[in-house]
C-alpha atoms as a PDB file:
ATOM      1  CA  UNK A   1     115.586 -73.791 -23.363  1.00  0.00           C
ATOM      2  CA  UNK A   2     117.506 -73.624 -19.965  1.00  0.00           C
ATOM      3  CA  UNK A   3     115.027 -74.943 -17.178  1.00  0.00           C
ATOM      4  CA  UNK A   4     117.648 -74.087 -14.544  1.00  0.00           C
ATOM      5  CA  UNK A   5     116.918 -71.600 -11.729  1.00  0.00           C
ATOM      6  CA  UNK A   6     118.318 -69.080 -13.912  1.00  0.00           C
ATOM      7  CA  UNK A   7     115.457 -69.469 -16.038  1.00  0.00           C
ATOM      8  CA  UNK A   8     112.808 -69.334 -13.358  1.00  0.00           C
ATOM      9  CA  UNK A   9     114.760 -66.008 -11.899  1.00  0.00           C
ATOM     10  CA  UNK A  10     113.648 -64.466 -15.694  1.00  0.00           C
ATOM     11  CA  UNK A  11     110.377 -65.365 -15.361  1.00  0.00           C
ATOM     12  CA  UNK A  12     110.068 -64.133 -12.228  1.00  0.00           C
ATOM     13  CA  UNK A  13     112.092 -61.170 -13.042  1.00  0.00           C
ATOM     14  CA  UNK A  14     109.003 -60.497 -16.006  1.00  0.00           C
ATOM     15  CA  UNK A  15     106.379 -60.914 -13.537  1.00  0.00           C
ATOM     16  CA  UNK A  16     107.082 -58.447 -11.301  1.00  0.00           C
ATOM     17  CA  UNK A  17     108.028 -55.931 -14.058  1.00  0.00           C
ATOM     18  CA  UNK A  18     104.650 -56.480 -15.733  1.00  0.00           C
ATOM     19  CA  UNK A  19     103.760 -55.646 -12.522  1.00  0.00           C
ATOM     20  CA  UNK A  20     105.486 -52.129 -11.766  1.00  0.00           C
ATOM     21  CA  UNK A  21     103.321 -49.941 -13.037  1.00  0.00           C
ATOM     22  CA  UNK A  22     105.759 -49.118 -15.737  1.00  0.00           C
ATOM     23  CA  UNK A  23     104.408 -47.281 -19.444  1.00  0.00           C
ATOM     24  CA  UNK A  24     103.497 -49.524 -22.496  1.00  0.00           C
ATOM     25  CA  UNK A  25     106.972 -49.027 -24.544  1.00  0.00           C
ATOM     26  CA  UNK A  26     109.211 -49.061 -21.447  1.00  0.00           C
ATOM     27  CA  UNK A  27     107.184 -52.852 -20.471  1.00  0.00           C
ATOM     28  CA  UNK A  28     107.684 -54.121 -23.725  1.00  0.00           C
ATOM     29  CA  UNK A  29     111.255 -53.123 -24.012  1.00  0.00           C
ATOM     30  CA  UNK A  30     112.797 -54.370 -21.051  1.00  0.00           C
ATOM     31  CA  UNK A  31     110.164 -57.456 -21.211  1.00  0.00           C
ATOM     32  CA  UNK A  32     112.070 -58.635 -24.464  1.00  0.00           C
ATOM     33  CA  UNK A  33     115.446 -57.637 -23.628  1.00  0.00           C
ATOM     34  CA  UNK A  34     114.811 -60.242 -20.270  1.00  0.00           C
ATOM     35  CA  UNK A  35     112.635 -62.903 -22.907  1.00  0.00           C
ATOM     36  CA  UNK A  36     115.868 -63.147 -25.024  1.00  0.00           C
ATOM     37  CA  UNK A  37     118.135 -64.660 -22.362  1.00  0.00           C
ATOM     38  CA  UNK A  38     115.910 -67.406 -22.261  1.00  0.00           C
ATOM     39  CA  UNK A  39     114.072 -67.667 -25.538  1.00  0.00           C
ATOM     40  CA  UNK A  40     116.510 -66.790 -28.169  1.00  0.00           C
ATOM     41  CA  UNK A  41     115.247 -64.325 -30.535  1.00  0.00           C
ATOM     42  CA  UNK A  42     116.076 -63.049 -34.230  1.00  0.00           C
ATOM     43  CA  UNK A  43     113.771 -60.337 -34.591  1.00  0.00           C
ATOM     44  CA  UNK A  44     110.141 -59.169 -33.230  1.00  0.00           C
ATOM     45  CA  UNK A  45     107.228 -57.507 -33.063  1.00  0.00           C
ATOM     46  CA  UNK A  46     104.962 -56.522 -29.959  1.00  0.00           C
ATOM     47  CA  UNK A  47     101.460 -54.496 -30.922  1.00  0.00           C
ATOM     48  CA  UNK A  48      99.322 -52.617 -28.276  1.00  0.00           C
ATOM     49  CA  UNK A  49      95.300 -53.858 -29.979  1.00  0.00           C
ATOM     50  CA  UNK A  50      91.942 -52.082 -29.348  1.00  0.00           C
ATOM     51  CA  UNK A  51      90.563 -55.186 -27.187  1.00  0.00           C
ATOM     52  CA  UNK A  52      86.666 -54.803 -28.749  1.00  0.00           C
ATOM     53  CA  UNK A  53      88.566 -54.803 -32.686  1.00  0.00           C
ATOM     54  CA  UNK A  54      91.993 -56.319 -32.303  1.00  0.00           C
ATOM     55  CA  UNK A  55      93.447 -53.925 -34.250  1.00  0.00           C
ATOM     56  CA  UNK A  56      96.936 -52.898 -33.905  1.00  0.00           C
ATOM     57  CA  UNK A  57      97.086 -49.234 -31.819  1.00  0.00           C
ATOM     58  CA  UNK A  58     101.008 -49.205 -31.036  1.00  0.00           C
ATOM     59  CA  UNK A  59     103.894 -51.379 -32.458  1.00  0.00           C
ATOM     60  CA  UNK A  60     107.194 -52.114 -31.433  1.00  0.00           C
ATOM     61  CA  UNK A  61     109.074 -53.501 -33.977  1.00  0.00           C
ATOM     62  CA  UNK A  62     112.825 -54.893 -33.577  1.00  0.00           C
ATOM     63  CA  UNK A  63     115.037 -55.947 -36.937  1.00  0.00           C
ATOM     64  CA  UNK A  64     112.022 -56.181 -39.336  1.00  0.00           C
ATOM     65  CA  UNK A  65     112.709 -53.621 -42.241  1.00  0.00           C
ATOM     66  CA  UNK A  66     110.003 -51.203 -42.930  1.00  0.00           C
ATOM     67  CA  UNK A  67     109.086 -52.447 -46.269  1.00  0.00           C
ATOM     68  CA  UNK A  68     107.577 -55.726 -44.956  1.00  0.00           C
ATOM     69  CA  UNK A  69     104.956 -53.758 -43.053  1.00  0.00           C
ATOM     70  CA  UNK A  70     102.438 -53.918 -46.109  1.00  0.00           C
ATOM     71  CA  UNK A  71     102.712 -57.639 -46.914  1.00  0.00           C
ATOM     72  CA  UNK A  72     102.587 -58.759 -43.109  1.00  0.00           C
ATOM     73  CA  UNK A  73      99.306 -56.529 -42.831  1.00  0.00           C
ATOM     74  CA  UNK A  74      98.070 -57.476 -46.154  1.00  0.00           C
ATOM     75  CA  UNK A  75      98.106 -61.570 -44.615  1.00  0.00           C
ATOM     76  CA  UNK A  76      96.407 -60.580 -41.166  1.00  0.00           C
ATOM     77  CA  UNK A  77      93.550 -59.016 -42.333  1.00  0.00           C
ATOM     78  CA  UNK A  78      93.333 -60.180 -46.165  1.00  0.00           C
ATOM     79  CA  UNK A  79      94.504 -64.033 -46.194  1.00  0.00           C
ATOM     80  CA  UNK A  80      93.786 -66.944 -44.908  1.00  0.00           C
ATOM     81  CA  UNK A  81      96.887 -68.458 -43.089  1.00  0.00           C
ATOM     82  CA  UNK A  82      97.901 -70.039 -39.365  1.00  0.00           C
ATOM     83  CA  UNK A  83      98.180 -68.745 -36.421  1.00  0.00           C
ATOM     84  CA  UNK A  84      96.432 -65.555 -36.790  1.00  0.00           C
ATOM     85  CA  UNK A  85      96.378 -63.196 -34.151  1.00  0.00           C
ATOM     86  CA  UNK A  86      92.680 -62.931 -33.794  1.00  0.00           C
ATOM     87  CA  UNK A  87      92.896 -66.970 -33.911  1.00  0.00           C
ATOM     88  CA  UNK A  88      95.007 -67.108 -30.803  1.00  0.00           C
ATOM     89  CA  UNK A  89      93.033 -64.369 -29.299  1.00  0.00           C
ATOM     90  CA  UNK A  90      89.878 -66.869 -28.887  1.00  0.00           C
ATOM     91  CA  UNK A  91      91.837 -70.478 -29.275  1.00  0.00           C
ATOM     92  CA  UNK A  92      92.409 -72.834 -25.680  1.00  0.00           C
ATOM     93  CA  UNK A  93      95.677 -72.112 -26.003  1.00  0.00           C
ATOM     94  CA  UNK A  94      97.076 -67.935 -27.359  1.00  0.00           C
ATOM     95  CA  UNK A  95     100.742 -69.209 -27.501  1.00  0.00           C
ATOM     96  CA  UNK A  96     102.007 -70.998 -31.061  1.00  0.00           C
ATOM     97  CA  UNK A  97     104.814 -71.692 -33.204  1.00  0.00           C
ATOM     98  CA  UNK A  98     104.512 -71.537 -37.148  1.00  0.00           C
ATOM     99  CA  UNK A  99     106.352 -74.856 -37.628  1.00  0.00           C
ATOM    100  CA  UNK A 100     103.974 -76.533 -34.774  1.00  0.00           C
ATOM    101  CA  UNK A 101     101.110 -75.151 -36.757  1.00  0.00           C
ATOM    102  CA  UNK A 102     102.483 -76.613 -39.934  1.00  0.00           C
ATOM    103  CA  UNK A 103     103.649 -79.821 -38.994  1.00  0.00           C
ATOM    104  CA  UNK A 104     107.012 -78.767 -40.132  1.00  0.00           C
ATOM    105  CA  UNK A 105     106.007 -77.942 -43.166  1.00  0.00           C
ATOM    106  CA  UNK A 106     105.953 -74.161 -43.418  1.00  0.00           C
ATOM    107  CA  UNK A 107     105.865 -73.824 -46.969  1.00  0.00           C
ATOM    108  CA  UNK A 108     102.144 -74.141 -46.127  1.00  0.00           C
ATOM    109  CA  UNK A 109     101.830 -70.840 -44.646  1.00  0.00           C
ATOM    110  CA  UNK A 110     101.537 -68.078 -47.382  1.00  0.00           C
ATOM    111  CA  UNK A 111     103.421 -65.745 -44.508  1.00  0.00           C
ATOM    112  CA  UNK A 112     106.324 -67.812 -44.442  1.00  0.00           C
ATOM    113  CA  UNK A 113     106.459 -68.863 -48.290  1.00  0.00           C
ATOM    114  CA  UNK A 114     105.920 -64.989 -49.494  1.00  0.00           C
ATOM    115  CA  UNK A 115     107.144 -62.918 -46.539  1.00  0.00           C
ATOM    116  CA  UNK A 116     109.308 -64.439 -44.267  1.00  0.00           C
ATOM    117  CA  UNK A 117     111.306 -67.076 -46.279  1.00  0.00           C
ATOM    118  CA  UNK A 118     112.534 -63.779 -48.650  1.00  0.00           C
ATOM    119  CA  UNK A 119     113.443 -61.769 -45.558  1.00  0.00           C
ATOM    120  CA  UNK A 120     115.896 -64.748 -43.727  1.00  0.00           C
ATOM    121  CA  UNK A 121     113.497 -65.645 -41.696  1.00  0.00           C
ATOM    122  CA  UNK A 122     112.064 -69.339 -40.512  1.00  0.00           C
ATOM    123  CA  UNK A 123     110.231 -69.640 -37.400  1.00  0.00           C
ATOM    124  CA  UNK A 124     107.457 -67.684 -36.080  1.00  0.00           C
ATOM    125  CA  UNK A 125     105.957 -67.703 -32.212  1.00  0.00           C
ATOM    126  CA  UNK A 126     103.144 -65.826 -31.434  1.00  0.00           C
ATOM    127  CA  UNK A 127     101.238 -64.808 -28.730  1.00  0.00           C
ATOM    128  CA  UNK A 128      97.511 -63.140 -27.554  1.00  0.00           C
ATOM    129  CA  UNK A 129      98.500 -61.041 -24.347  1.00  0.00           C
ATOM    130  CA  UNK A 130      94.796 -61.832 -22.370  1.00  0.00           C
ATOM    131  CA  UNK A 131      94.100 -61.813 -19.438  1.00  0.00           C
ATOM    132  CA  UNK A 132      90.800 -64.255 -19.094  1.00  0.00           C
ATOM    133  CA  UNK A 133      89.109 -63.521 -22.721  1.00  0.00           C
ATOM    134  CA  UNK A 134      89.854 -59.700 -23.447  1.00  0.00           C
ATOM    135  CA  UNK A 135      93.215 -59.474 -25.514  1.00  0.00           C
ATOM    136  CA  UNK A 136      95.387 -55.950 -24.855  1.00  0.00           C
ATOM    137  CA  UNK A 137      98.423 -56.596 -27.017  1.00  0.00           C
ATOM    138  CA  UNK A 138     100.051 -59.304 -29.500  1.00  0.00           C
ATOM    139  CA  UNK A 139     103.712 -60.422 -29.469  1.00  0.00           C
ATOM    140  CA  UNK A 140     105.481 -62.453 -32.585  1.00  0.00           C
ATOM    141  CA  UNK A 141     108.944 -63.930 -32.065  1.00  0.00           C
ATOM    142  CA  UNK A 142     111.200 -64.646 -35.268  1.00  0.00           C
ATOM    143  CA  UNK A 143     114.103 -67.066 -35.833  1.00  0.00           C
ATOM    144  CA  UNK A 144     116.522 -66.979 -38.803  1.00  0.00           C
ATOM    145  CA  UNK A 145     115.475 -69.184 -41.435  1.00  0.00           C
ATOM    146  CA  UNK A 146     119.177 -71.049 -40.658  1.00  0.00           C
ATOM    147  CA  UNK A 147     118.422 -71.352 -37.290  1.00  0.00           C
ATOM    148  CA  UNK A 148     116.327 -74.226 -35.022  1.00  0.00           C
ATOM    149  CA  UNK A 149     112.422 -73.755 -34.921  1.00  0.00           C
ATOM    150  CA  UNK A 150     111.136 -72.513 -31.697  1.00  0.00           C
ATOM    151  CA  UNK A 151     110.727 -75.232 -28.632  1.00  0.00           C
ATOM    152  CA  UNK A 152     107.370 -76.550 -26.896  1.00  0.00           C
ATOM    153  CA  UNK A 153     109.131 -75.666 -23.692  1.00  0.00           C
ATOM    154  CA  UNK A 154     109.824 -72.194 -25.177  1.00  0.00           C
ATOM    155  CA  UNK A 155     106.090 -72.078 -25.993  1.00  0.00           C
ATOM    156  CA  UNK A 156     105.274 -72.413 -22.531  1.00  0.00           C
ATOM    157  CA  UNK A 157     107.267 -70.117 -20.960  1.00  0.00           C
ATOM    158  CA  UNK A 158     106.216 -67.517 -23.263  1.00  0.00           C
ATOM    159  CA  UNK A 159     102.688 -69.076 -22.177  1.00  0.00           C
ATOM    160  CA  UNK A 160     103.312 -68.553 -18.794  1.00  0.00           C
ATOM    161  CA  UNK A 161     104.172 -65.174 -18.673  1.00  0.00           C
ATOM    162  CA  UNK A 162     101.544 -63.605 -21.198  1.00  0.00           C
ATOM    163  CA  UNK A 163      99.042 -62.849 -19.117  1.00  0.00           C
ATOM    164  CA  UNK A 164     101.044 -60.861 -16.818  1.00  0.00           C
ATOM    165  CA  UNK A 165     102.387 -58.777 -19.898  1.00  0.00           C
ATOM    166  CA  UNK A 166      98.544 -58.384 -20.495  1.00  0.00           C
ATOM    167  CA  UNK A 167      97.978 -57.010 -17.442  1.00  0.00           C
ATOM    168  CA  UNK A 168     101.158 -54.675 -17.320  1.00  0.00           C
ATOM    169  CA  UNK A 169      99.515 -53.771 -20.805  1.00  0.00           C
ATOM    170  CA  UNK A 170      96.533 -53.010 -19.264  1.00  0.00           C
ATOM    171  CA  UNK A 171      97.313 -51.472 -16.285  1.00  0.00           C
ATOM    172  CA  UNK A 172      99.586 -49.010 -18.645  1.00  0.00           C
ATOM    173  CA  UNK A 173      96.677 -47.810 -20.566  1.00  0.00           C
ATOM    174  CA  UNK A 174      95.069 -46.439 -16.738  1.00  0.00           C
ATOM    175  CA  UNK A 175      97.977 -45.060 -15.698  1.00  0.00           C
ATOM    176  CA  UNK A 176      98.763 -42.610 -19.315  1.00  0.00           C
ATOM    177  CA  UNK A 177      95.246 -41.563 -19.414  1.00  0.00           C
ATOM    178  CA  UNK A 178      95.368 -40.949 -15.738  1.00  0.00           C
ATOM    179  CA  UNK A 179      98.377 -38.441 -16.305  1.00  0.00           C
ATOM    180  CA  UNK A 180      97.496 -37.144 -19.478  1.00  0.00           C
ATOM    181  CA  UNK A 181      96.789 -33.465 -20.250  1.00  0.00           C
ATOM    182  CA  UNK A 182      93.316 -32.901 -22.051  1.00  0.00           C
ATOM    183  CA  UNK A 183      94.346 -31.459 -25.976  1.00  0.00           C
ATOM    184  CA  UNK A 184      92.928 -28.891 -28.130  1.00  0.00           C
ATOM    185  CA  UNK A 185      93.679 -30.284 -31.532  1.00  0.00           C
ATOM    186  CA  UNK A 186      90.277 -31.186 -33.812  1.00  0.00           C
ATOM    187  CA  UNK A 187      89.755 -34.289 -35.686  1.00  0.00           C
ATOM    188  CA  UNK A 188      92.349 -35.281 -38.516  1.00  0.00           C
ATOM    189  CA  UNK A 189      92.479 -36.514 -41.927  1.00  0.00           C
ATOM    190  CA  UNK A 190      94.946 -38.956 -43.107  1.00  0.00           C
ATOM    191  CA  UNK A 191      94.630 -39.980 -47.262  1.00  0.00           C
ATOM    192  CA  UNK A 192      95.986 -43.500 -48.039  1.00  0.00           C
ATOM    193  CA  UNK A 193      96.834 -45.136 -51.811  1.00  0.00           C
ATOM    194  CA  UNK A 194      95.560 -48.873 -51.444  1.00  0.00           C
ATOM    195  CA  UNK A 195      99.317 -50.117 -50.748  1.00  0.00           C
ATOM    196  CA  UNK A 196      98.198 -48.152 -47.731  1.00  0.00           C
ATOM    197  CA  UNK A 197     100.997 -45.358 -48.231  1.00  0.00           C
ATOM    198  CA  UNK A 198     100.225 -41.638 -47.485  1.00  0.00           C
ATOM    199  CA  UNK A 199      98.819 -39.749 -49.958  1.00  0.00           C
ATOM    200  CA  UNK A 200      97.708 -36.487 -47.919  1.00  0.00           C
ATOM    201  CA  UNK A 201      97.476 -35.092 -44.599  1.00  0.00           C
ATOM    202  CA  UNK A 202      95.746 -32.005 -42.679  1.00  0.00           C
ATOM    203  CA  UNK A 203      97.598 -30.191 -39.994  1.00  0.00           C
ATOM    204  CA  UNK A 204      96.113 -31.499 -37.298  1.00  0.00           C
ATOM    205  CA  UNK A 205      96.252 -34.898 -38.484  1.00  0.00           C
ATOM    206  CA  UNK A 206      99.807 -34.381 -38.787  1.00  0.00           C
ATOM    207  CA  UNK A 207     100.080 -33.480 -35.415  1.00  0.00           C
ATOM    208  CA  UNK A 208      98.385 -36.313 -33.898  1.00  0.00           C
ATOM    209  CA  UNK A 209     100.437 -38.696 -36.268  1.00  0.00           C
ATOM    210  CA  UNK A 210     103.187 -37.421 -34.361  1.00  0.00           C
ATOM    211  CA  UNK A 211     101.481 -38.416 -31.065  1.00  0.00           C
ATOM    212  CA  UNK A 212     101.148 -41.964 -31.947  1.00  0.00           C
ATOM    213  CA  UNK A 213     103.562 -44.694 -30.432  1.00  0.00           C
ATOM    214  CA  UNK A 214     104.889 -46.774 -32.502  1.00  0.00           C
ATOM    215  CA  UNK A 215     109.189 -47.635 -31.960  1.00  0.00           C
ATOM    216  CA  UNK A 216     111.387 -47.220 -32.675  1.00  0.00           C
ATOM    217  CA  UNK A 217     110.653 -44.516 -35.031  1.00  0.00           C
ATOM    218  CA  UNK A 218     110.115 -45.697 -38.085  1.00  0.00           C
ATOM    219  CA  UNK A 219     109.719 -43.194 -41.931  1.00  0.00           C
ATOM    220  CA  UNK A 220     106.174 -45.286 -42.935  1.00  0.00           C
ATOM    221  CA  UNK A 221     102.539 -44.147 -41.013  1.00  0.00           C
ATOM    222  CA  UNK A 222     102.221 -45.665 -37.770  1.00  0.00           C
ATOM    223  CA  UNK A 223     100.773 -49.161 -37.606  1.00  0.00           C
ATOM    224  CA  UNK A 224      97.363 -48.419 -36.611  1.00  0.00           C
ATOM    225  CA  UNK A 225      96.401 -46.518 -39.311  1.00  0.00           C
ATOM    226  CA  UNK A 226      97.293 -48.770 -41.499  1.00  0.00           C
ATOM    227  CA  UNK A 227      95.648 -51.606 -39.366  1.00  0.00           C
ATOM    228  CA  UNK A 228      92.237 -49.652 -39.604  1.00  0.00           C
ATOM    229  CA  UNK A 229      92.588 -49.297 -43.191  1.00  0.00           C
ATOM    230  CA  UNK A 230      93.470 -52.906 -43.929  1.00  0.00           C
ATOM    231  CA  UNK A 231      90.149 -54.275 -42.009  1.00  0.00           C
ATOM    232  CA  UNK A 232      88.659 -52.342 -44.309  1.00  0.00           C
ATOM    233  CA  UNK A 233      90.221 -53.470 -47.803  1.00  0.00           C
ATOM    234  CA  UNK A 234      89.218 -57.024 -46.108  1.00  0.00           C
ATOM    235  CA  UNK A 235      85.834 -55.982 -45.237  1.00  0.00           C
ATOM    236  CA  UNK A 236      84.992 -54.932 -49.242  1.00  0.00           C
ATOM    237  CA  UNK A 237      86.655 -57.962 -50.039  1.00  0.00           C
ATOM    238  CA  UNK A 238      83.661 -59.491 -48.944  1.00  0.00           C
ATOM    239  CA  UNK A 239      81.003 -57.330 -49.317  1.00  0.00           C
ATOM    240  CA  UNK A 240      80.179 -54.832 -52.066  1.00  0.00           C
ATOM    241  CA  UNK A 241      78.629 -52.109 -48.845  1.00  0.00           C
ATOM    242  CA  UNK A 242      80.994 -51.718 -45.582  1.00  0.00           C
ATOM    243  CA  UNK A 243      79.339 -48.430 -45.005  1.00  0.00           C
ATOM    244  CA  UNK A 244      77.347 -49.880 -41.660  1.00  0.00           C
ATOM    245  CA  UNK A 245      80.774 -51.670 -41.149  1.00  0.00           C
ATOM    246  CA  UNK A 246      83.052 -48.918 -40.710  1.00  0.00           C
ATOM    247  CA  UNK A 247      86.392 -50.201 -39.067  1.00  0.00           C
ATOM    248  CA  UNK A 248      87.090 -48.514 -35.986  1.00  0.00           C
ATOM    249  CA  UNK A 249      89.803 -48.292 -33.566  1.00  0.00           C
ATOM    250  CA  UNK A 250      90.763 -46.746 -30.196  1.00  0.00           C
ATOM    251  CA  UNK A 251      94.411 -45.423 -30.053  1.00  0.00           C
ATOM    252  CA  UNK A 252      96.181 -43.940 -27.218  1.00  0.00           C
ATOM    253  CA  UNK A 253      98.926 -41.038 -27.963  1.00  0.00           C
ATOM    254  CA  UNK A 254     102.149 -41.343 -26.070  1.00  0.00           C
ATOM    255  CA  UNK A 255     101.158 -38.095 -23.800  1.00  0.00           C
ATOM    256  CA  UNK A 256      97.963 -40.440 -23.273  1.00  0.00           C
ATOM    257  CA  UNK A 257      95.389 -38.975 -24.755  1.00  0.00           C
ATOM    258  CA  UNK A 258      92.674 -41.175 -26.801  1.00  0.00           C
ATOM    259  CA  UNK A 259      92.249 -41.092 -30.276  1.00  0.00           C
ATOM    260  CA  UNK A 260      89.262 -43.241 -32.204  1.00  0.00           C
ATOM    261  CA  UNK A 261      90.174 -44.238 -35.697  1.00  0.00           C
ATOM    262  CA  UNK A 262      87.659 -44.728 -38.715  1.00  0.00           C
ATOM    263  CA  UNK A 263      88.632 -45.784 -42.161  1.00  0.00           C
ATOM    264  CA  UNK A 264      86.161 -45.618 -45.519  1.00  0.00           C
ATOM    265  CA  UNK A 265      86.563 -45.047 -48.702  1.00  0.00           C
ATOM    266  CA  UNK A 266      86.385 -41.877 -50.674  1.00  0.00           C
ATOM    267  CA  UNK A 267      84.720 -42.038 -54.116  1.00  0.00           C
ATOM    268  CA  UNK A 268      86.484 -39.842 -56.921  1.00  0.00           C
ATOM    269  CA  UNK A 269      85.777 -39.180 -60.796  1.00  0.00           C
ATOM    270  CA  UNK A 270      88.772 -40.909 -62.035  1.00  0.00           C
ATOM    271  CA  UNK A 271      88.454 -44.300 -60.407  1.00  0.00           C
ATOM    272  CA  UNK A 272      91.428 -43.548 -57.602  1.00  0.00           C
ATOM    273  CA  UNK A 273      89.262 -43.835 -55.011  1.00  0.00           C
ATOM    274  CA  UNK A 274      91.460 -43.367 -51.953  1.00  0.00           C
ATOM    275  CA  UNK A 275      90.944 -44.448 -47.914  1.00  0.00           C
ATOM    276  CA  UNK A 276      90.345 -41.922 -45.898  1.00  0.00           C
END
């Protein structure tokens, strides 16, 4: 990593755009577009979280194909591997590399061995965006398998410059459901398979799936839903009644209006019970 005053321009350059009041897609864009010319970068992904769950409301996604959504939600909330978001969201330090977390070895990881080894990809970093201990977004960096791991000096200016992307995160929230325009729609109802793909949908749901911000665009249901419905195929991996458990999430639309999430599971005749 360049440590020239080029560098500390960027950073600075970050600061005061997590600082300009800007909305949560246009921050995270033009925050990684300004990250790469210091911290090279392969691919990414950068979630808006409900701070009292941690669940993803909003992802950004850049050169990760759609069809590794399942598996990379399947080892956040199902497996046991490093450098978990919800580890880095309590841990001393929210900024770390898979390889650091491996000792170089990340065959260790089940992420890297079953997800991102097949896809071309080798190093991970990965952030908690908190300000003090309340977490408003999570940011993983990839590398190319082929390429160099990611640097301790690249860990610390990605360190350095979370919190303010926390509080540009933050501060975004206020300012959409400041401007937003109060909505008529009723409550939805999204059906899910248990590879978390949609089975059904009512109108309105429909309608507020439309609402949702994930980007770009992408053909599969927007990461929160499937978040919700993942913390719950974890919670009955541990206990036989999750009814008093029911995951929950607060989502905010793009016209920012607030949405609250629940996922349980439906009971039918044939054993296909689905998630509702």
């Amino acid at each position: 990593m360049d440590h020239s005053a080029a560098a500390r321009r960027v950073e600075q350059d970050i600061i005061r755009l997590c600082h300009a009041g800007l909305d949560s897609r246009a921050l995270r864009v033009e925050t990684l577009r300004r990250l790469r010319k210091i911290v090279p970068v392969d691919a990414a992904f950068c979630a808006t979280v409900d701070p009292a769950t941690l669940l993803f409301t909003g992802s950004m996604v850049e050169e990760i194909p759609e069809h590794a959504t399942p598996a990379f939600l399947a080892n956040e909330f199902l497996q046991d591997d490093v450098t978990k978001f919800v580890t880095l969201a309590r841990a001393p330090r929210p900024v770390r590399s898979l390889y650091e977390a491996t000792r170089d070895e990340p065959e260790r990881s089940p992420r890297y061995r079953e997800i991102l080894a097949p896809l071309g990809l080798g190093d991970e970093l990965r952030a908690a965006l908190r300000t003090r201990s309340v977490t408003w977004g999570v940011l993983c960096l990839h590398r190319e398998l082929t390429g160099s791991g990611f640097t301790a000096a690249e860990a610390a200016f990605l360190e350095r410059i979370a919190p303010h992307l926390a509080v540009g995160l933050r501060t975004a929230l206020l300012i959409d459901e400041a401007t937003a325009d109060p909505g008529s729609d009723g409550p939805g109802l999204v059906m899910l398979t248990e590879d978390l793909s949609v089975a059904a949908v009512t109108a309105p749901a429909e309608r507020w799936l439309e609402e949702m911000s994930d980007w770009p665009r992408r053909n599969e249901p927007p990461q929160a839903i499937r978040a919700v419905a993942a913390r719950l195929q974890a919670l009955e991996q541990v206990s036989e009644d999750v009814s008093a458990q029911m995951p929950r999430a607060r989502v905010q639309t793009r016209s920012g209006q607030w949405l609250v999430l629940h996922a349980a599971r439906l009971s039918g005749p044939h054993g296909n019970a689905q998630i509702a």
